[in-house]
Protein backbone atom coordinates (compact mmCIF):
# COMPACT_ATOMS: atom_id res chain seq x y z
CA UNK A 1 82.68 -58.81 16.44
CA UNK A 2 82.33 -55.85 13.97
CA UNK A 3 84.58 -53.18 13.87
CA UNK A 4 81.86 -50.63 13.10
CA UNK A 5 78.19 -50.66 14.49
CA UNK A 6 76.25 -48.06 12.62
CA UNK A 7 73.54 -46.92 14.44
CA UNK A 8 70.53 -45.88 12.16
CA UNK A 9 67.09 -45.30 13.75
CA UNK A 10 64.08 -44.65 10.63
CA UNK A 11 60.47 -44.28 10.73
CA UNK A 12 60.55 -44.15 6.87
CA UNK A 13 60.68 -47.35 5.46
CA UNK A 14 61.84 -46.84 1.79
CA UNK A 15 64.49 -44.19 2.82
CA UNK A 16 65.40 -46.74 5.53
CA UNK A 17 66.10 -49.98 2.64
CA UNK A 18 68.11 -47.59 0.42
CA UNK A 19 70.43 -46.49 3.17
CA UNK A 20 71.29 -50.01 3.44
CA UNK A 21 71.67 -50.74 0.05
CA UNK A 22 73.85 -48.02 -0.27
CA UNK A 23 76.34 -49.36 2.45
CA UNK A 24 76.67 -52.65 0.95
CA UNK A 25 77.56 -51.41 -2.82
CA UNK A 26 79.99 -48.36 -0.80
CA UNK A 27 81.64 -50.48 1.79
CA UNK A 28 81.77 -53.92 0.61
CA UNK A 29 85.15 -55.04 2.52
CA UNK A 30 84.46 -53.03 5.66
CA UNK A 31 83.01 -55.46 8.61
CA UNK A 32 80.25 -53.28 9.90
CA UNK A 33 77.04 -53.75 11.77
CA UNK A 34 73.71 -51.74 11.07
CA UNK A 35 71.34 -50.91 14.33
CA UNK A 36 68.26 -50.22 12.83
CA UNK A 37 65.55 -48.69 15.31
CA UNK A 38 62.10 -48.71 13.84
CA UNK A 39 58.39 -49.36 14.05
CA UNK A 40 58.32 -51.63 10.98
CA UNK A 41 60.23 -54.97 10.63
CA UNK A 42 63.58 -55.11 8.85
CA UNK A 43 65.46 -58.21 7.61
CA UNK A 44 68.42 -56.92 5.60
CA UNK A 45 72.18 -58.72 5.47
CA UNK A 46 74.34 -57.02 8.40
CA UNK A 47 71.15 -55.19 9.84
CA UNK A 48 70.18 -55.82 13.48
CA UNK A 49 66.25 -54.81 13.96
CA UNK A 50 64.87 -53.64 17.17
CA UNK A 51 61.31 -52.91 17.08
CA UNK A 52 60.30 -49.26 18.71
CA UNK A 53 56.66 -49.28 18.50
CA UNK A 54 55.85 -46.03 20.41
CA UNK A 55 57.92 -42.64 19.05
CA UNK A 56 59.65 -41.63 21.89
CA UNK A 57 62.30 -39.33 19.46
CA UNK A 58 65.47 -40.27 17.61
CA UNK A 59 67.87 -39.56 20.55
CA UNK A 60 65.86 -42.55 22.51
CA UNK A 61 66.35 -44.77 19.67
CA UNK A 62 70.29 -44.62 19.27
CA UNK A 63 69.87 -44.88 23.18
CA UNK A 64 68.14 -48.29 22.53
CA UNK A 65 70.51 -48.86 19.02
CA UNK A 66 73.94 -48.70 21.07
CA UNK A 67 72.96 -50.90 23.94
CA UNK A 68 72.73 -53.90 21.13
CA UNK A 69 76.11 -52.48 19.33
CA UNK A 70 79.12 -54.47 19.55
CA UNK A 71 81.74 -52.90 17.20
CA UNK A 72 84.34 -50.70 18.30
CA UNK A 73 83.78 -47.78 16.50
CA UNK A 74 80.46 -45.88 16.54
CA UNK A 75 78.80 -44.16 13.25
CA UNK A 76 75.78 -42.18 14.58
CA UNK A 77 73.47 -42.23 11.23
CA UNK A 78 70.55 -41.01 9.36
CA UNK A 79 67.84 -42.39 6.78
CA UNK A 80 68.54 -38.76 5.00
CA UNK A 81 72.34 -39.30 4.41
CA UNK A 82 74.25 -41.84 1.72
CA UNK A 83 77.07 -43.36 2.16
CA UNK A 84 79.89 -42.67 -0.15
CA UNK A 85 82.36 -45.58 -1.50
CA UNK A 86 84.93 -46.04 0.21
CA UNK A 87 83.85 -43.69 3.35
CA UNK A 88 83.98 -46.64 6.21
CA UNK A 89 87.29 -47.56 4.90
CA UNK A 90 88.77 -44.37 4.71
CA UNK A 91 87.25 -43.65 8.07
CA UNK A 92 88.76 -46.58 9.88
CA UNK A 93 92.42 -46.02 8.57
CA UNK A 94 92.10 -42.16 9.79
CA UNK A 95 90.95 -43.32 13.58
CA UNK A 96 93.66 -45.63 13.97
CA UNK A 97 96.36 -44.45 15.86
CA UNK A 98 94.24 -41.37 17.48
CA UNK A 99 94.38 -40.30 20.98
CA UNK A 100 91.24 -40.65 22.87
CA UNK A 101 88.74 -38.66 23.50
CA UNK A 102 88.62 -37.89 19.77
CA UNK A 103 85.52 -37.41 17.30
CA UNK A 104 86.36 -37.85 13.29
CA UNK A 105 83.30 -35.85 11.70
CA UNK A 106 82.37 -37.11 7.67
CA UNK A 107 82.56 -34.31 5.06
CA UNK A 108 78.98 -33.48 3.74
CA UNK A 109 77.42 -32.71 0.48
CA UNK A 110 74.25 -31.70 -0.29
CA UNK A 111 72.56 -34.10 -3.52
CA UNK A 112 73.79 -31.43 -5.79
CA UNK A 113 77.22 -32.54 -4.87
CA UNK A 114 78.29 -28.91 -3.08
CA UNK A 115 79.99 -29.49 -0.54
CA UNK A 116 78.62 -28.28 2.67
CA UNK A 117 80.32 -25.52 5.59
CA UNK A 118 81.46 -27.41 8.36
CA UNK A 119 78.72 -27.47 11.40
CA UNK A 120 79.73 -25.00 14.60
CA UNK A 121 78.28 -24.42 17.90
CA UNK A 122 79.92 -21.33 19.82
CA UNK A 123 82.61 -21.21 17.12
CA UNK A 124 83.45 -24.68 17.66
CA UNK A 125 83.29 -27.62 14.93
CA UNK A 126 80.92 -30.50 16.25
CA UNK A 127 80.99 -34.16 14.03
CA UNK A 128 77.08 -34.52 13.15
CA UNK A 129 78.13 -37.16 10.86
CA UNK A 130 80.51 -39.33 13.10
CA UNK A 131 82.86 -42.18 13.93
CA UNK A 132 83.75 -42.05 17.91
CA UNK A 133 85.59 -45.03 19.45
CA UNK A 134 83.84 -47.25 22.56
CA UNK A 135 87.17 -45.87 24.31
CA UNK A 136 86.15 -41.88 23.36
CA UNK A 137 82.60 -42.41 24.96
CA UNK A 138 83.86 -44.12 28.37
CA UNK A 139 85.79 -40.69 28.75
CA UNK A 140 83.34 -38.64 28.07
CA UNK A 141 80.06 -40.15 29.92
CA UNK A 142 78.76 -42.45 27.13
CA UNK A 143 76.99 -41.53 23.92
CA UNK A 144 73.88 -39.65 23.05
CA UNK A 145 72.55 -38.16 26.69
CA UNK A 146 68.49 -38.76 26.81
CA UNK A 147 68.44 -35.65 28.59
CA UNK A 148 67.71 -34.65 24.72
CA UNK A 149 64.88 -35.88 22.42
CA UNK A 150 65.85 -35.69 18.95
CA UNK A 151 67.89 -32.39 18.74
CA UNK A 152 71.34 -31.46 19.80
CA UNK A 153 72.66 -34.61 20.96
CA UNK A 154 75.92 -34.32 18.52
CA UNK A 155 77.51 -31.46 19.81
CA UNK A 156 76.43 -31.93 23.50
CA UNK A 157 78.84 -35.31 22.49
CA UNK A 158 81.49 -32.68 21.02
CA UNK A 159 81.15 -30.09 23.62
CA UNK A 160 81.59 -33.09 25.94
CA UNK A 161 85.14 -34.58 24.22
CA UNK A 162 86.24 -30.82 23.79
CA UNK A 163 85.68 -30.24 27.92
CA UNK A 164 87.76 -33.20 28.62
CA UNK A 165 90.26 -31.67 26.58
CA UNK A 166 89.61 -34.09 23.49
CA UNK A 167 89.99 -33.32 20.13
CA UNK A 168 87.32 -32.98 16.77
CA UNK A 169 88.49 -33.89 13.65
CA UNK A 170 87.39 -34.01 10.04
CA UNK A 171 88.48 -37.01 7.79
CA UNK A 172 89.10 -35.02 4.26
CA UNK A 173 88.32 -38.11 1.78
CA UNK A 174 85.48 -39.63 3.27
CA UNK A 175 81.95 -38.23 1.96
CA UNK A 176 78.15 -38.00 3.13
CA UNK A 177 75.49 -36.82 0.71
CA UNK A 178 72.69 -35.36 2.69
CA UNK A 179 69.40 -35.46 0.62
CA UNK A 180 67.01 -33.28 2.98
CA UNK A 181 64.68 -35.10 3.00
CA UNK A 182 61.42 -32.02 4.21
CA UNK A 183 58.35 -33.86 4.76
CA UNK A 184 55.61 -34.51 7.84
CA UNK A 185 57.89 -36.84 9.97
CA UNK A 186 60.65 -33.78 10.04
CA UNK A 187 58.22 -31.22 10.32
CA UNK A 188 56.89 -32.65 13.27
CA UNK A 189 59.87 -33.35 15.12
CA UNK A 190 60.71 -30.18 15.00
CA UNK A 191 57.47 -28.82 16.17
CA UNK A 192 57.65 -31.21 19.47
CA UNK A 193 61.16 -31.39 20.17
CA UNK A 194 63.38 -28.34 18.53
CA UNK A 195 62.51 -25.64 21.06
CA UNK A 196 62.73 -28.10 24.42
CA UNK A 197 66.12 -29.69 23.62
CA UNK A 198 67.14 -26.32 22.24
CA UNK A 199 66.52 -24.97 25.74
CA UNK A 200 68.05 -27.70 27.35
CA UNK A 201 71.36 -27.05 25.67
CA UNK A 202 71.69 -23.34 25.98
CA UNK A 203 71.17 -23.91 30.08
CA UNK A 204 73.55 -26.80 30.26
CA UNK A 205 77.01 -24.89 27.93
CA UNK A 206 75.92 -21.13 27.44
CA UNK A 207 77.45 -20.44 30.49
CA UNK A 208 80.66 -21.98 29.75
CA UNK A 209 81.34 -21.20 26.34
CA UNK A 210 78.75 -18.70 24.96
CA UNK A 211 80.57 -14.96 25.61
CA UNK A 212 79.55 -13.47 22.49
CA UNK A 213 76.84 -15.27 21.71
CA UNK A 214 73.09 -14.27 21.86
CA UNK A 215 71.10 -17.08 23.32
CA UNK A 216 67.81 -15.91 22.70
CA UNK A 217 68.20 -17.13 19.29
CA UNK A 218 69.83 -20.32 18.17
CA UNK A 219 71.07 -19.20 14.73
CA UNK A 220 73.56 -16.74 16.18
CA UNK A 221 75.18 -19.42 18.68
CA UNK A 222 75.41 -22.11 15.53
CA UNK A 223 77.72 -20.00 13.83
CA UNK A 224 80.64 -17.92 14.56
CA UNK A 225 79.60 -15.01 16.41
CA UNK A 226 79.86 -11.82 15.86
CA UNK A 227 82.01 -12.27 13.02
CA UNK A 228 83.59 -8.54 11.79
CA UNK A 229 82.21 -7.09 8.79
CA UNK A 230 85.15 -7.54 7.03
CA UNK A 231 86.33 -11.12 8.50
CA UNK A 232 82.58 -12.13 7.05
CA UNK A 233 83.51 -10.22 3.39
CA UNK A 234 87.33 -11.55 3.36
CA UNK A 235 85.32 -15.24 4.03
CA UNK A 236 83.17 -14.42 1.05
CA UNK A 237 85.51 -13.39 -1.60
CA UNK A 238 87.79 -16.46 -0.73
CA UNK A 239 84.42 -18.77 -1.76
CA UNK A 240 84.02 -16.91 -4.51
CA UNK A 241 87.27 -17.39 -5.61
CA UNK A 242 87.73 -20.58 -4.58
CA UNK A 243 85.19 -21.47 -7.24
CA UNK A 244 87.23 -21.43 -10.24
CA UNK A 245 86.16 -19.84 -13.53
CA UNK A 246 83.26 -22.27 -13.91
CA UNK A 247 81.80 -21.21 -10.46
CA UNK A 248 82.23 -17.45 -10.15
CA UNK A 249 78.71 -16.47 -11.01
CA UNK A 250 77.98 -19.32 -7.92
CA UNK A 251 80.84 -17.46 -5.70
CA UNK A 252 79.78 -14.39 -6.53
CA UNK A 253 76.14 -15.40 -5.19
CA UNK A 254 76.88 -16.92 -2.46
CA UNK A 255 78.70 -13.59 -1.69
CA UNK A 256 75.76 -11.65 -2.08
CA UNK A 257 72.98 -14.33 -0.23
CA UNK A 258 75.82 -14.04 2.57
CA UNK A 259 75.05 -10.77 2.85
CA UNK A 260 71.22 -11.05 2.25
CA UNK A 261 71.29 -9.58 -1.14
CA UNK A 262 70.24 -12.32 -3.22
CA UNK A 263 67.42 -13.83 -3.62
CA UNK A 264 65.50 -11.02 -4.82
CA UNK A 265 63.12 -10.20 -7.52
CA UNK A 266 65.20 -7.49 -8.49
CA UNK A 267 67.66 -9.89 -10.05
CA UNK A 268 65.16 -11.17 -12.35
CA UNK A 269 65.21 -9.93 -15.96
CA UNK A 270 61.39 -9.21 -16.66
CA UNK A 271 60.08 -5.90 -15.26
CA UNK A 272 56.02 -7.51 -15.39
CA UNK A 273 57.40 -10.65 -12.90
CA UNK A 274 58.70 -8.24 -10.54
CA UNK A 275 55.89 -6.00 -9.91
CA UNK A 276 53.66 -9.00 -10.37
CA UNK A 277 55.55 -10.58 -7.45
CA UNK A 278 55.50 -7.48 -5.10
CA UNK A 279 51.81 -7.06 -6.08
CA UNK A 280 50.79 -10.65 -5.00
CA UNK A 281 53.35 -10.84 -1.33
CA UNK A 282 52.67 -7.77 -0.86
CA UNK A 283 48.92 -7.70 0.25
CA UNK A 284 49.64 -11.40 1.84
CA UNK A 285 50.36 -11.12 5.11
CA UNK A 286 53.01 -13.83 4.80
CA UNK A 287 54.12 -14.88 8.99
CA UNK A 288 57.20 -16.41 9.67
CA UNK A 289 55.32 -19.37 10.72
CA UNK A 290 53.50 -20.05 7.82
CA UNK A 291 53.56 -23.22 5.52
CA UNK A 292 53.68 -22.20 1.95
CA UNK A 293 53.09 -24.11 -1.50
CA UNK A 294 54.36 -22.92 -4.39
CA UNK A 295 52.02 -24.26 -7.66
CA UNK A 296 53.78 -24.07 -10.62
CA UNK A 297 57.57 -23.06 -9.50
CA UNK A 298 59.32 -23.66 -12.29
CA UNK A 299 63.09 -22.83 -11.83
CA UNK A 300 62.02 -22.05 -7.91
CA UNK A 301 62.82 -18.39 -7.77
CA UNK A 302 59.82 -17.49 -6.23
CA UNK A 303 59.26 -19.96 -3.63
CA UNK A 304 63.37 -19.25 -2.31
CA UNK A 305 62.09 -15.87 -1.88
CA UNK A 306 58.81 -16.69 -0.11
CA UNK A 307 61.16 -19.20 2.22
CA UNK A 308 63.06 -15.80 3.66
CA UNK A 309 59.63 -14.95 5.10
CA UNK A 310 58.11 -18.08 5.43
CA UNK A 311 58.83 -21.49 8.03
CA UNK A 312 58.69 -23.92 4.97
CA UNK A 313 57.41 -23.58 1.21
CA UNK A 314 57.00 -26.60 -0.66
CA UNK A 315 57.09 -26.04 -4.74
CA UNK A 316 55.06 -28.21 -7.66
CA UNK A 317 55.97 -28.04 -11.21
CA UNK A 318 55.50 -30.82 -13.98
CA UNK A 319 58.87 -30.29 -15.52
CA UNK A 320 61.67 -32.64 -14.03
CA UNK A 321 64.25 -30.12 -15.64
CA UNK A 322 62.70 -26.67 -13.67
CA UNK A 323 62.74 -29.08 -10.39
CA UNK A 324 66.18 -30.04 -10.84
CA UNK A 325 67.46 -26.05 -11.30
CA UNK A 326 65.22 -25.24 -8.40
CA UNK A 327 66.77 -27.18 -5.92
CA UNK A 328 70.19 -25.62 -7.51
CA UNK A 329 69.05 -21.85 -6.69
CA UNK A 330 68.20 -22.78 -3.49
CA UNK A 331 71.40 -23.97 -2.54
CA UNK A 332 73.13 -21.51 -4.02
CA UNK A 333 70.96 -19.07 -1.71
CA UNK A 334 70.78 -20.85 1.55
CA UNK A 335 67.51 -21.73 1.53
CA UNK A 336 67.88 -25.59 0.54
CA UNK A 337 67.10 -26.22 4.26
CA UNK A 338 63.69 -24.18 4.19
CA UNK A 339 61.96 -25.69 0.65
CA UNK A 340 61.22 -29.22 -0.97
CA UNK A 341 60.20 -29.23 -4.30
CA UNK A 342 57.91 -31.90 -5.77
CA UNK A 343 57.43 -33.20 -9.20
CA UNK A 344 54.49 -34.30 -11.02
CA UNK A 345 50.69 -33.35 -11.57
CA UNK A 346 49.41 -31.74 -8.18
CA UNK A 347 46.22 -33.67 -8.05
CA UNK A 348 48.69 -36.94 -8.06
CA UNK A 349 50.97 -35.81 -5.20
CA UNK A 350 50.42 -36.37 -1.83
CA UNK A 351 50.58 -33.20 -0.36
CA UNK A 352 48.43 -34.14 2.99
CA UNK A 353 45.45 -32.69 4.26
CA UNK A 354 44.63 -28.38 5.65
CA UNK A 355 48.60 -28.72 5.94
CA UNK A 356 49.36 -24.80 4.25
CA UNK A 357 48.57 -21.70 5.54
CA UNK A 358 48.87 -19.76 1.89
CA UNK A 359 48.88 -20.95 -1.58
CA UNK A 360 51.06 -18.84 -3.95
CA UNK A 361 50.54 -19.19 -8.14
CA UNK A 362 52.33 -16.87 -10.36
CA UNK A 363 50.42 -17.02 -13.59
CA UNK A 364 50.36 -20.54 -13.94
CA UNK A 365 46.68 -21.34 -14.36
CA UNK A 366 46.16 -20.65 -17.68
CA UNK A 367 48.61 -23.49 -19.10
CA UNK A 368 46.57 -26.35 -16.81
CA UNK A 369 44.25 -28.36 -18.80
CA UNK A 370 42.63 -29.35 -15.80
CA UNK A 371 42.70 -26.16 -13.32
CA UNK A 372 39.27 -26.79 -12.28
CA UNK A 373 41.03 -29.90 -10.72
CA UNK A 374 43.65 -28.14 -9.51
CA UNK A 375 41.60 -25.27 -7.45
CA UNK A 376 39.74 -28.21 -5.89
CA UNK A 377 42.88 -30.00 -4.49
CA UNK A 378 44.11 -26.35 -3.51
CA UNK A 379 41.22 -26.31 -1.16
CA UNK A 380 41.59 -29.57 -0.41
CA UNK A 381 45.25 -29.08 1.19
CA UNK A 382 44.30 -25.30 2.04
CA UNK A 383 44.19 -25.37 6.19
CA UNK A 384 40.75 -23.53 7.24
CA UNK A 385 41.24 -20.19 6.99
CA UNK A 386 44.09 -20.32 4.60
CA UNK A 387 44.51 -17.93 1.43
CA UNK A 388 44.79 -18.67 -2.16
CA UNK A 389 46.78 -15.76 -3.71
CA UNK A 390 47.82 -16.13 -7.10
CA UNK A 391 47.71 -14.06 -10.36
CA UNK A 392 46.49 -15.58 -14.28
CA UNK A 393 46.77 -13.62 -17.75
CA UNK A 394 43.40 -11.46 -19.04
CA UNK A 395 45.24 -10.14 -21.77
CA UNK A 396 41.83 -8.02 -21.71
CA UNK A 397 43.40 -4.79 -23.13
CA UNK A 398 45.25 -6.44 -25.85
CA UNK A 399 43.43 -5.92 -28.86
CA UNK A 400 45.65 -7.26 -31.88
CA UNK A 401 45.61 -10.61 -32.43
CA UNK A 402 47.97 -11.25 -33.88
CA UNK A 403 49.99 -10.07 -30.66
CA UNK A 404 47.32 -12.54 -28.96
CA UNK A 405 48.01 -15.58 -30.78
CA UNK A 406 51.51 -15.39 -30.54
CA UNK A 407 51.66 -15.05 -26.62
CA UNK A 408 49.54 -18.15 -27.05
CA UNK A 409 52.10 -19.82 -29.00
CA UNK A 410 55.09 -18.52 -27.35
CA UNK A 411 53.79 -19.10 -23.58
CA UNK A 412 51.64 -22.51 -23.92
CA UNK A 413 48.73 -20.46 -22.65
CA UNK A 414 45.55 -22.86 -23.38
CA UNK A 415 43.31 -20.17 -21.92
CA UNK A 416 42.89 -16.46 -20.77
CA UNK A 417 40.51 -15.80 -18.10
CA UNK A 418 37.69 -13.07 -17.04
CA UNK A 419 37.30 -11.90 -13.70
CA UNK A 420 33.35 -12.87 -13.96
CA UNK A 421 34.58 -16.43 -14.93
CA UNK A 422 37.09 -16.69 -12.20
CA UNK A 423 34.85 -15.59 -9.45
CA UNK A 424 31.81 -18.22 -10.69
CA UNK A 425 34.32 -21.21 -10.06
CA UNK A 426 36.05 -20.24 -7.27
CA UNK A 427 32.90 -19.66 -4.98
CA UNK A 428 31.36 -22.60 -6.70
CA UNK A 429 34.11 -24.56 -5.37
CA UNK A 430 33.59 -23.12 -1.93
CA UNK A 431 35.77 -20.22 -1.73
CA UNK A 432 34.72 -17.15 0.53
CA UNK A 433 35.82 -13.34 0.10
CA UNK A 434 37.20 -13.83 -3.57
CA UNK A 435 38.24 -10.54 -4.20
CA UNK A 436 39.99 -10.13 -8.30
CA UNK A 437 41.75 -7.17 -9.19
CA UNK A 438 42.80 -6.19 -12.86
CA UNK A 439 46.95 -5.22 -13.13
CA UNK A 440 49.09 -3.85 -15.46
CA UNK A 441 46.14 -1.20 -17.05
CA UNK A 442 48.06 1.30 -17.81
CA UNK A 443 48.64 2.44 -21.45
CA UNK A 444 52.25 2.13 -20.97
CA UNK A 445 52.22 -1.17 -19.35
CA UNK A 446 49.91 -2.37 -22.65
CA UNK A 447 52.30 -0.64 -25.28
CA UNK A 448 55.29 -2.32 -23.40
CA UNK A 449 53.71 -5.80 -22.78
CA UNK A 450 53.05 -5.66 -26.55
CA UNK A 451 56.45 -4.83 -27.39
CA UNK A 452 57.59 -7.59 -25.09
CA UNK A 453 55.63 -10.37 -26.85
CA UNK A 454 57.21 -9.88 -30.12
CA UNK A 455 60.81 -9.52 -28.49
CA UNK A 456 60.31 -12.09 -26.71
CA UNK A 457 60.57 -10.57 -23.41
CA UNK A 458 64.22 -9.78 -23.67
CA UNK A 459 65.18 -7.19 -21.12
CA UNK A 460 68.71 -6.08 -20.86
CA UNK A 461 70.36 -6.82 -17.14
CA UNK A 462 70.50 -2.87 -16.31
CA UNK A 463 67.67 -1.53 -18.77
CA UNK A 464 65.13 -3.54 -17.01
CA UNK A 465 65.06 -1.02 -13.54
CA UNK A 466 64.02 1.90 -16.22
CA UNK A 467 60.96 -0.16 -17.54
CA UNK A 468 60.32 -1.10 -14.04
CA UNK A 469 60.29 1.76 -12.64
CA UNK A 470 58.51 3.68 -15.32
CA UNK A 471 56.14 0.55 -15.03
CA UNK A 472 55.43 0.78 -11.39
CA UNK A 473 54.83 4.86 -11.71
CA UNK A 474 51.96 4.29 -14.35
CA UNK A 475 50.44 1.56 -12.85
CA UNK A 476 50.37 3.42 -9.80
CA UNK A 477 48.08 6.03 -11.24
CA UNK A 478 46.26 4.43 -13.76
CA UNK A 479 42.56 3.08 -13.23
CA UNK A 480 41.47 -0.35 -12.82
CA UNK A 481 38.21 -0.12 -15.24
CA UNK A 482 39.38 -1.38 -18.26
CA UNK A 483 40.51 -4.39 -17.72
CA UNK A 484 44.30 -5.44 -16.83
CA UNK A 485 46.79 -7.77 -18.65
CA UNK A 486 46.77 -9.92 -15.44
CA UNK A 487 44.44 -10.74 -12.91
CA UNK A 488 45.05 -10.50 -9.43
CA UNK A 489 43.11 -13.57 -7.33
CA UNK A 490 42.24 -13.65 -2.94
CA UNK A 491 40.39 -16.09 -2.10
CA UNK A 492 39.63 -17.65 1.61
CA UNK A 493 38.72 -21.29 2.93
């Protein structure tokens, strides 16, 4: 008999083999058991397969998992989560000796290797990422309750061990690395099953522990609630400097996000991006239920900020590099939960089918050999109705060329466009109500552009507001006939 059954219920299948993988090179000496639920067949060393053909959610399937586990400790898993080395190991030696009920939660990183805030409900730490004795769940009216679908199960199971006057505990050297993984078989879950087992757990421990806590919407009753102003500051600084001198620009940021400071365009150092960012969101209509893609993200700024208004944005760029800092700024932010970013040439990722309600591009057209390509598979992924909104360089009032050339040069721009060539392909393609405006036309906006290009767009931190602002002031009363540095594109499907 094991000593560990981890129960691990997948519906993807190559997530699914590396988890198990990853347990045998982490916990080599540890006897352990992997339940695997899923709807495709499994033959792994230590894996027990039971075939689920119908989804009936993840709560069912550890249901069906622990009924065929015979170890005496229980790891609730997921295909999204690795195992560290040593983690079963340290795990067992830490619930030896405990008094039952009792729950050891796993620390949690996220793949950048941050570690992760301890999960709460009503205040209260809950073990997501588990170990519970067969002992523990006797007490406490067995494991997962089916009463729930594929949310909330884990602290129901805390709630449950802290009613019977149990204990939760966190092991401090054993390690999960969550890798979020955001595609259609999460985003569907959560469609079908957040709000109904949300619901179901409000009604069944609101009454009992949530004074304080405003049920009408779950973020406020996952965290402490309501912290003080200045217990939530004094929590911030301490992160901050907790950090150490190679992570106060992090601490400092994570002070700020806290607050809901950061991300914002403001902090970026070029005056054009800024207004070119307000100029595009702003006319966008942007719902908090819309899916977003991102083409062309580079470092990701823009697509954390389109997350704070958005349900999910996804963000493309070719560079490996860009991908790697973008998933960095959104964790720094808080927004790692609410974007996936995706490698490679869009026309070669599977992005689905009329899965986004808005398509953002921030001047990123013009260094795509093949953009004809890419406009089709925006349509292509475009949900009827949806809204291409993105903005490409004119460079129409620039009249030196040398000035031209070397934006060419410095930029990797392989083309500039006009706004009679833009509208020709994009209703060729089958685009309705293309509407292309001209922006930055202003004289000052063309003497400063020009300046920019052989400076190499080098704004000072502060300095930058002043060209903004004067910026925003002349474009705001300049006219639109000659011509603009940058084009502004709507389009509908």
């Amino acid at each position: 008999m094991p000593e560990i059954s981890i129960i691990l219920p997948s519906l993807r299948q190559e997530a699914l083999f590396q988890r198990v993988r990853e347990f045998s090179l982490a916990c080599p000496d540890v006897d352990y058991e992997i339940i695997v639920v899923s709807p495709f067949e499994v033959k792994m060393d230590r894996v027990v397969h039971i075939f689920e053909r119908d989804r009936k959610g993840c709560i069912h399937a550890h249901g069906l998992a622990y009924h065929h586990a015979s170890g005496e400790y229980i790891v609730p898993w997921s295909d999204d989560a690795s195992p560290t080395v040593g983690c079963l190991d340290n795990m067992l030696k830490f619930m030896k000796g405990k008094r039952d009920p009792f729950i050891a939660s796993f620390r949690i990183k996220n793949k950048y290797h941050y570690e992760l805030s301890p999960w709460r409900v009503y205040g209260r730490l809950y073990a997501c990422w588990a170990c519970v004795s067969r002992r523990t769940l006797d007490m406490v009216g067995g494991y997962y309750d089916p009463v729930f679908r594929s949310y909330w199960a884990d602290p129901d199971l805390s709630l449950r061990v802290i009613t019977k006057g149990g204990k939760i505990g966190t092991c401090r050297n054993t390690w999960v690395i969550l890798q979020h993984i955001n595609d259609k078989v999460r985003a569907d879950n959560f469609d079908k099953y957040f709000k109904p087992d949300t619901d179901t757990f409000i009604s069944r421990w609101h009454h009992q522990y949530g004074q304080g806590y405003d049920r009408g919407e779950w973020k406020n009753f996952n965290t402490e609630v309501p912290p003080s102003r200045w217990k939530k500051l004094s929590s911030c600084v301490g992160s901050a400097l907790s950090c150490g001198k190679d992570g106060v620009r992090r601490g400092v940021a994570a002070v700020l996000s806290r607050f809901g400071i950061l991300p914002s365009e403001y902090a970026w150092r070029n005056p054009f991006k800024i207004y070119e960012y307000q100029q595009l969101v702003g006319g966008a209509k942007l719902e908090p239920s819309d899916e977003v893609l991102d083409f062309g993200c580079g470092s990701g700024r823009q697509a954390c900020l389109l997350a704070k208004r958005s349900r999910r944005v996804v963000g493309v760029d070719v560079s490996p590099s860009e991908i790697e800092k973008a998933g960095l700024y959104a964790f720094r932010y808080g927004v790692e939960k609410k974007v996936e970013f995706r490698c490679g040439q869009i026309e070669k990722l599977d992005l689905g089918r009329e899965c986004f309600d808005k398509i953002f591009s921030f001047s990123v057209l013009e260094h795509v050999p093949n953009y004809e390509e890419a406009l089709g598979v925006f349509l292509s992924v475009l949900k009827p109705g949806g809204s291409l909104i993105m903005s490409v360089d004119s460079l129409a009032p620039i009249a030196d060329n040398n000035i031209l050339e070397q934006h060419r040069d410095d930029h990797s721009v392989l083309r500039y466009f006009t706004p009679q060539e833009l509208e020709t392909l994009l209703t060729r393609l089958g685009y309705r109500h293309v509407e292309i405006t001209s922006l930055f036309t202003s004289r000052y906006a063309v003497r400063l552009f020009e300046r920019s290009v052989i400076t190499g767009f080098n704004f000072h931190r502060w300095k930058k507001f002043v060209a903004y602002w004067r910026l925003a002031i002349a474009e705001r009363f300049a006219g639109a006939s000659g011509g603009g540095i940058f084009l502004c594109v709507r389009a509908i499907k």
